[in-house]
Protein backbone atom coordinates (compact mmCIF):
# COMPACT_ATOMS: atom_id res chain seq x y z
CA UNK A 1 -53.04 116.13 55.97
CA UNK A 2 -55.00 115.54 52.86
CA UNK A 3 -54.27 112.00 50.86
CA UNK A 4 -56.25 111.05 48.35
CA UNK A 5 -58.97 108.09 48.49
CA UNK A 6 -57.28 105.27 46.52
CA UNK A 7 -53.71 106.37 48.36
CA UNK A 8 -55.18 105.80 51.41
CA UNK A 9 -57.15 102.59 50.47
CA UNK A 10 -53.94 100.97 49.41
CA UNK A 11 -51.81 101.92 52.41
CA UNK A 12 -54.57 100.19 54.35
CA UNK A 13 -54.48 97.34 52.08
CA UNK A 14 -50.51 96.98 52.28
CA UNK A 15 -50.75 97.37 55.92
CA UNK A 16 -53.25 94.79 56.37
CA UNK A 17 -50.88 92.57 54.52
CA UNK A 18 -47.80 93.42 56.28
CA UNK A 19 -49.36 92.61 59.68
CA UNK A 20 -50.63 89.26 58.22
CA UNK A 21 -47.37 88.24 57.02
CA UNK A 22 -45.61 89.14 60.57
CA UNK A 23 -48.45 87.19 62.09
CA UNK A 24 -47.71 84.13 60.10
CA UNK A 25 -43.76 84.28 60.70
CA UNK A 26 -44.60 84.66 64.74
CA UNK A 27 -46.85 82.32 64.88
CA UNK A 28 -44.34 80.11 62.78
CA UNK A 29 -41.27 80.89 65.45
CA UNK A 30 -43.82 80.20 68.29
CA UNK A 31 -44.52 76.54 66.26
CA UNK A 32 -40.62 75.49 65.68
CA UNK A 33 -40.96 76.90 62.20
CA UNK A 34 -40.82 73.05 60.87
CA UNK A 35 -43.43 71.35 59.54
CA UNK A 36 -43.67 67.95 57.60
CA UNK A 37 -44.42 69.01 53.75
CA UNK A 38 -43.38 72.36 54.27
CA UNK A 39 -39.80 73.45 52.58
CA UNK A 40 -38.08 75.47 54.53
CA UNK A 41 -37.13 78.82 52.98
CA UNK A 42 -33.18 80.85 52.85
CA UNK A 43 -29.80 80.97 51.38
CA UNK A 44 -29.11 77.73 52.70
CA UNK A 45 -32.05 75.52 51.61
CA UNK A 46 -31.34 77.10 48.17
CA UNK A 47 -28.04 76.16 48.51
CA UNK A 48 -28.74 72.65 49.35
CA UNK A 49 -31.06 72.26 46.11
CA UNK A 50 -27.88 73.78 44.07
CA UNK A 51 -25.72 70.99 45.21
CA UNK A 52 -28.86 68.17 44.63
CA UNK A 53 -29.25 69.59 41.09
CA UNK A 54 -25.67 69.60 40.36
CA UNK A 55 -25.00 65.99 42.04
CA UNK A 56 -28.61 64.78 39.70
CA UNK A 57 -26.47 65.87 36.45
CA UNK A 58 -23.31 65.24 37.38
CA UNK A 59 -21.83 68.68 37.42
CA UNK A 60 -18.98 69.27 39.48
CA UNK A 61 -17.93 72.89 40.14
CA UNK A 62 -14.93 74.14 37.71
CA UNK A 63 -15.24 71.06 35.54
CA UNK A 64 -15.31 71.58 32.04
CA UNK A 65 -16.36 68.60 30.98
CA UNK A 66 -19.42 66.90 29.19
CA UNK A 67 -22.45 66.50 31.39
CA UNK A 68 -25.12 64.12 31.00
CA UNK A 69 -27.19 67.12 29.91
CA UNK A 70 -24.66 67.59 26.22
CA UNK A 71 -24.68 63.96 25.78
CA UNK A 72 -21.65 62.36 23.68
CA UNK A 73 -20.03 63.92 20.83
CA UNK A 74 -19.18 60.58 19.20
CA UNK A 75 -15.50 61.21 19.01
């Protein structure tokens, strides 16, 4: 099979990522994956910041009211 020079260079170079990036997340598993300084990453870390950034401004889900970030309307 025939694949052209730069093809094959960058399946090389994407493969050489890939196994890098399993590398790291074994060797992260084989560690306990938690590290001091290190966020951890997923749905629920994300979460977590959500709630932080909503508790920071006072934002409460399925209030309509004024935040801190509108600041008074001088009525």
């Amino acid at each position: 099979m025939f694949m052209h020079p730069i093809s094959h260079l960058a399946l090389l170079d994407w493969e050489r990522e890939h196994a890098m990036k399993q590398r790291a997340v074994e060797r992260a598993a084989r560690d306990g994956g938690s590290q001091p300084g290190l966020a951890r990453g997923g749905i629920t870390s994300f979460a977590r910041f959500l709630r932080r950034a909503a508790a920071a401004i006072n934002l409460r889900p399925g209030s309509a009211g004024r935040t801190s970030l509108t600041g008074s309307t001088g009525a």
